[in-house]
Protein backbone atom coordinates (compact mmCIF):
# COMPACT_ATOMS: atom_id res chain seq x y z
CA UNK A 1 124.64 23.61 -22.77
CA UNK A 2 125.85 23.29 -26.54
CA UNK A 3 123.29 25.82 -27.23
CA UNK A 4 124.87 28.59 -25.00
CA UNK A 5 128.15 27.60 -26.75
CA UNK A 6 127.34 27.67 -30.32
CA UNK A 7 127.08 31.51 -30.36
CA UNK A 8 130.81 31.87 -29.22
CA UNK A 9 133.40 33.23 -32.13
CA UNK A 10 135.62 31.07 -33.31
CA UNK A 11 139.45 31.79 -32.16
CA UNK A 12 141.72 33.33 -34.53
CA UNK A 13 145.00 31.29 -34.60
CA UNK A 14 147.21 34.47 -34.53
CA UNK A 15 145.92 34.93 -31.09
CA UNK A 16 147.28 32.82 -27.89
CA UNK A 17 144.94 30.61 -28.26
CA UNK A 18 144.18 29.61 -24.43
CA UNK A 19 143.80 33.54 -23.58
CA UNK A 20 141.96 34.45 -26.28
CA UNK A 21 139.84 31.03 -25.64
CA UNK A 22 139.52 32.56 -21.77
CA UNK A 23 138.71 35.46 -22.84
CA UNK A 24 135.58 34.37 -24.66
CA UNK A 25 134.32 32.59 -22.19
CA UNK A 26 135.25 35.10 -19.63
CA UNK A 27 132.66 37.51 -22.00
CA UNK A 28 130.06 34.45 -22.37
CA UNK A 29 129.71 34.05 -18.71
CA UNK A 30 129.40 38.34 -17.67
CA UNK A 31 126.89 38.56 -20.32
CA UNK A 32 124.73 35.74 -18.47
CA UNK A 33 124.60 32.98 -22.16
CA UNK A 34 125.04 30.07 -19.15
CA UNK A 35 122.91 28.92 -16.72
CA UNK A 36 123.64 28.79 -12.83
CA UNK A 37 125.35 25.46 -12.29
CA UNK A 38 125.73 24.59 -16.10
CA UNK A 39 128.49 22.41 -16.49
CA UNK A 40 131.41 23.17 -19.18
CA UNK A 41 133.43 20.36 -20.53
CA UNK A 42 136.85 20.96 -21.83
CA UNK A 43 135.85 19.06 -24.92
CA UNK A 44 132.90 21.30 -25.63
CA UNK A 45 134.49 24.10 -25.34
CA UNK A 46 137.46 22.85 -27.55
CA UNK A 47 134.56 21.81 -30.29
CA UNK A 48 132.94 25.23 -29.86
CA UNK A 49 135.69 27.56 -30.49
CA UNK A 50 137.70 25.35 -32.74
CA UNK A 51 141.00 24.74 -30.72
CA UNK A 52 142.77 21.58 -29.24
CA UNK A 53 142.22 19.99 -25.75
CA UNK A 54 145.02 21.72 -24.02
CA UNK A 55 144.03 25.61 -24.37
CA UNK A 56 140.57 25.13 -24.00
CA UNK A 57 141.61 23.22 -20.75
CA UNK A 58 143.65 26.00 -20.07
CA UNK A 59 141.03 28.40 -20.41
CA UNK A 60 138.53 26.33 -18.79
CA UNK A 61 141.23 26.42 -15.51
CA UNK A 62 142.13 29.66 -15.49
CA UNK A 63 138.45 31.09 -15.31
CA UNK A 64 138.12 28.26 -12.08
CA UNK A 65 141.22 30.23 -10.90
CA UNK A 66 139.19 33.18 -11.07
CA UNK A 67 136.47 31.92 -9.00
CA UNK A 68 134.19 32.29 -12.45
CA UNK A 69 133.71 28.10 -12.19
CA UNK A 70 134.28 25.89 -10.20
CA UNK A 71 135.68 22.27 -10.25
CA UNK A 72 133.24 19.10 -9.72
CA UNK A 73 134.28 15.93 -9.12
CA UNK A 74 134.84 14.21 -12.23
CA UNK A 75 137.13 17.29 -13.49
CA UNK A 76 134.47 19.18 -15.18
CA UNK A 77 133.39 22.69 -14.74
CA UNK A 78 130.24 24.17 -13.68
CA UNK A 79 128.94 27.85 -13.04
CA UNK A 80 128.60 28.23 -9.39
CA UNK A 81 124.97 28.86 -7.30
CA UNK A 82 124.56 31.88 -6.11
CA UNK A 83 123.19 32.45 -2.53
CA UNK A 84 121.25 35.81 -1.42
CA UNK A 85 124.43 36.41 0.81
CA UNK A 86 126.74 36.26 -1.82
CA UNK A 87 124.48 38.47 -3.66
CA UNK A 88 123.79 41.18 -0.85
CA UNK A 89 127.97 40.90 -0.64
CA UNK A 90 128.18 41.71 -4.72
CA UNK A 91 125.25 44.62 -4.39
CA UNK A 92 127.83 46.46 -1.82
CA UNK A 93 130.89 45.41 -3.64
CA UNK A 94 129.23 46.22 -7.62
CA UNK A 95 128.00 49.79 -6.16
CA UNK A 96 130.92 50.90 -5.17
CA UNK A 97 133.21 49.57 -8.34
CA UNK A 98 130.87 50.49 -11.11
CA UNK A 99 130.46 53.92 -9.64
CA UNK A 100 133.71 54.90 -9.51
CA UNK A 101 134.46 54.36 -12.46
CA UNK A 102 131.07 55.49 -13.71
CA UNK A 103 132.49 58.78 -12.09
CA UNK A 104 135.54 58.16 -13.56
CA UNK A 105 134.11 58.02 -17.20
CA UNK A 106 131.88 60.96 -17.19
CA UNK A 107 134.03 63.59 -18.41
CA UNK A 108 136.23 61.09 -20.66
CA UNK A 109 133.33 59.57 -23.41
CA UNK A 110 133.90 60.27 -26.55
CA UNK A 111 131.12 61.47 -28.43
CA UNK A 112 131.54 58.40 -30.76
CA UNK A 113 131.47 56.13 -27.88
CA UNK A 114 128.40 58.29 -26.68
CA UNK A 115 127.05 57.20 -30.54
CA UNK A 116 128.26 53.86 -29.70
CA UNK A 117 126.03 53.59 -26.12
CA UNK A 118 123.24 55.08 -27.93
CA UNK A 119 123.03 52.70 -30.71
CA UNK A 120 123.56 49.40 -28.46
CA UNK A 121 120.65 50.71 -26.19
CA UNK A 122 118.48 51.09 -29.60
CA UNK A 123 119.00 47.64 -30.35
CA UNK A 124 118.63 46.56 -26.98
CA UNK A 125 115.29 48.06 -26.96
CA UNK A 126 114.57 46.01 -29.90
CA UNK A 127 115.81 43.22 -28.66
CA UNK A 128 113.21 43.85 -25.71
CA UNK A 129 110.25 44.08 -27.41
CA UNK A 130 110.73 41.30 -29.55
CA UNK A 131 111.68 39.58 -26.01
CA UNK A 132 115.23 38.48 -26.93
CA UNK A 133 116.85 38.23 -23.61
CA UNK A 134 120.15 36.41 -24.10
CA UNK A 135 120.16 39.19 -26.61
CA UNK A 136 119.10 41.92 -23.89
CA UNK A 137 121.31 40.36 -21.42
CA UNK A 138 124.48 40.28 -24.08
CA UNK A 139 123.58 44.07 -25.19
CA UNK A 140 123.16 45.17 -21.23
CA UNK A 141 126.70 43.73 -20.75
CA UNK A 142 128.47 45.35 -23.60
CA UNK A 143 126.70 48.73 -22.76
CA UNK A 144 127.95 48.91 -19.25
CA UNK A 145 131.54 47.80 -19.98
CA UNK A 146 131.74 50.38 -22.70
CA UNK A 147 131.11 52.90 -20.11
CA UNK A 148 133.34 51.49 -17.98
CA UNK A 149 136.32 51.22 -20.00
CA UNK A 150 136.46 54.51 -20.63
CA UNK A 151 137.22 55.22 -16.35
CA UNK A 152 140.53 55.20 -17.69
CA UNK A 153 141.09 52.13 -14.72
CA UNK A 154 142.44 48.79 -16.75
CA UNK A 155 142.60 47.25 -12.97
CA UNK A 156 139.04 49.09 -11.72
CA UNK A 157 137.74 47.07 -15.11
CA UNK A 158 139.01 43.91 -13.79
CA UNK A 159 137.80 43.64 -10.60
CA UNK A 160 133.87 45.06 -11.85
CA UNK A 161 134.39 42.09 -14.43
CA UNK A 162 134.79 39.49 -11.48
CA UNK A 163 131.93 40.58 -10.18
CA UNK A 164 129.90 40.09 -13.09
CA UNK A 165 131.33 36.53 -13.57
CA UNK A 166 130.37 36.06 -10.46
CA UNK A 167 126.33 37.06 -11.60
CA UNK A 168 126.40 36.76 -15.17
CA UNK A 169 124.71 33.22 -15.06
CA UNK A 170 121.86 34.87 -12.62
CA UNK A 171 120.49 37.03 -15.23
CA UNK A 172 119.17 33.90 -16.79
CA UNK A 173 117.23 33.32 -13.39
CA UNK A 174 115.68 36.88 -12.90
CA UNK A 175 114.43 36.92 -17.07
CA UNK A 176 111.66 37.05 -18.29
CA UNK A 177 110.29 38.21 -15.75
CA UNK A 178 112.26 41.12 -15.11
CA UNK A 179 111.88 41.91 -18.82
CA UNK A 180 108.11 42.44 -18.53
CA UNK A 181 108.49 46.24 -17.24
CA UNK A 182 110.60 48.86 -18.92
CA UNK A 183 112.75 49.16 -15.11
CA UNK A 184 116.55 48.59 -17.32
CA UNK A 185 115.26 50.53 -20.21
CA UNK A 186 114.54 53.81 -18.38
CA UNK A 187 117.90 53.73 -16.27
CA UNK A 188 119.96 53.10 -19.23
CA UNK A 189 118.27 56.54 -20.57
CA UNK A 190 118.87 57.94 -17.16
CA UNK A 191 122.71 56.60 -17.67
CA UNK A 192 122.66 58.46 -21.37
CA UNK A 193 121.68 61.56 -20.29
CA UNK A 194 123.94 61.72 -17.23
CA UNK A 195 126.97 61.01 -20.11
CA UNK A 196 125.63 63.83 -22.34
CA UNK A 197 125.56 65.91 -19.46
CA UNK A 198 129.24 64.96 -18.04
CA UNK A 199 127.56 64.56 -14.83
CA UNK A 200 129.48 62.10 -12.87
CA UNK A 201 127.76 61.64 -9.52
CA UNK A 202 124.56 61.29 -12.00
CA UNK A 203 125.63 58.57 -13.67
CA UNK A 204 126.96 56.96 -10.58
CA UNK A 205 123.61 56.99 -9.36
CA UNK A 206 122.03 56.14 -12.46
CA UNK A 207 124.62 52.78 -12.65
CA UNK A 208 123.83 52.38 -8.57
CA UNK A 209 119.78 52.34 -9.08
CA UNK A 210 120.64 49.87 -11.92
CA UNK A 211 122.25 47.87 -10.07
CA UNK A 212 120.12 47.77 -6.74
CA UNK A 213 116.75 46.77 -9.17
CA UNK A 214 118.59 43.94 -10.60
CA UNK A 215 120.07 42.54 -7.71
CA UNK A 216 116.50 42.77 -5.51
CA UNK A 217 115.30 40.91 -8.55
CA UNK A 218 117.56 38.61 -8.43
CA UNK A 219 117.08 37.88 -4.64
CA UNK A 220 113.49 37.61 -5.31
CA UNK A 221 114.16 35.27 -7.71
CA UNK A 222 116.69 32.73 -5.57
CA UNK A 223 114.73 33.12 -2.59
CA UNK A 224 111.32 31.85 -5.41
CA UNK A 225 113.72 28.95 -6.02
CA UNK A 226 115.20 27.71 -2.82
CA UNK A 227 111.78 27.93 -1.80
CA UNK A 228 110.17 25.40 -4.71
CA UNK A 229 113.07 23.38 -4.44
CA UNK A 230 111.78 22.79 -0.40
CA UNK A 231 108.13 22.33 -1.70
């Protein structure tokens, strides 16, 4: 667990600290740098991002507020375990979010944040060969939302990021294996190409196909580990 937290940025004391705390960790757990059911202490996370008890308690609570983590009994928080119904609920729910604003953003990318997606995917491709995933799975997170902040839809953006708290620590579950083919690599060119081409329903269905191989993988993956855990 202090591993996953070592690679968060400090806080900047000009910032609210307890927001800007939240927000880290908000970004930690979407890009999948936790484990399912890793537990968070408000004292590690105060030592990790360099703050006091009280806004990294804050931050912690907020984010259980969210339904990002939950509450155990002795006051800590942990990320919470998936189930393949909760999963089949967030395929429905993340197809329909992160292709409307996929539609949304189409016509509105800039061509420098068309350079941006271009060069994250380049090092994300590096990142795959040298089989980095918590790099993969950090560059896969900050390539989506870039497309998806540019929808225009501040509140559209806020509900597709509860849905990837909600996952984030399942990436961890469906890599490596899921890292061995080139699946993500060749929709995120698909996803490129439907940008340079300002081809909404495209890139809808580019960010929908992404989505569906991920989350059977991921169901694969749960249904592999309920099952050993039974063994």
């Amino acid at each position: 667990m202090s591993d996953a937290l070592h690679g968060l940025r400090p806080v900047e004391r000009h910032e609210t600290l307890a927001d800007r705390a939240r927000q880290e960790l908000r970004a930690a757990v979407m890009a999948g740098r936790f484990e399912p059911g890793a537990r968070l202490t408000v004292r590690s996370v105060s030592q990790a991002l360099g703050i006091s008890l009280t806004p990294a308690r804050e931050a912690l609570y907020g984010l259980v507020a969210e339904g990002a983590l939950e509450t155990g009994p002795t006051g800590s928080a942990s990320i919470p375990v998936l189930t393949e119904a909760r999963v089949q609920e967030l395929l429905v729910i993340r197809c329909a979010l992160e292709g409307a604003a996929a539609r949304a953003a189409a016509g509105r990318i800039s061509g420098a944040a068309l350079d941006e997606l271009r060069a994250c995917d380049a090092v994300l491709r590096g990142a795959h060969r040298r089989a980095a995933f918590k790099e993969v799975m950090a560059l896969n997170w900050r390539f989506h939302f870039t497309v998806y902040e540019a929808s225009g839809m501040p509140n559209l953006v806020r509900m597709i990021e509860g849905c990837w708290l909600s996952a984030g620590a399942y990436l961890n579950v469906i890599y490596p294996d899921y890292g061995q083919t080139d699946r993500g690599l060749a929709n995120h060119a698909e996803i490129l190409a439907a940008i340079e081409e300002a081809d909404g329903e495209r890139l809808a269905a580019a960010i929908r196909t992404d989505i569906e191989m991920a989350s059977h993988a991921l169901l694969a993956a749960i249904t592999g580990r309920e099952e050993s855990a039974g063994a």
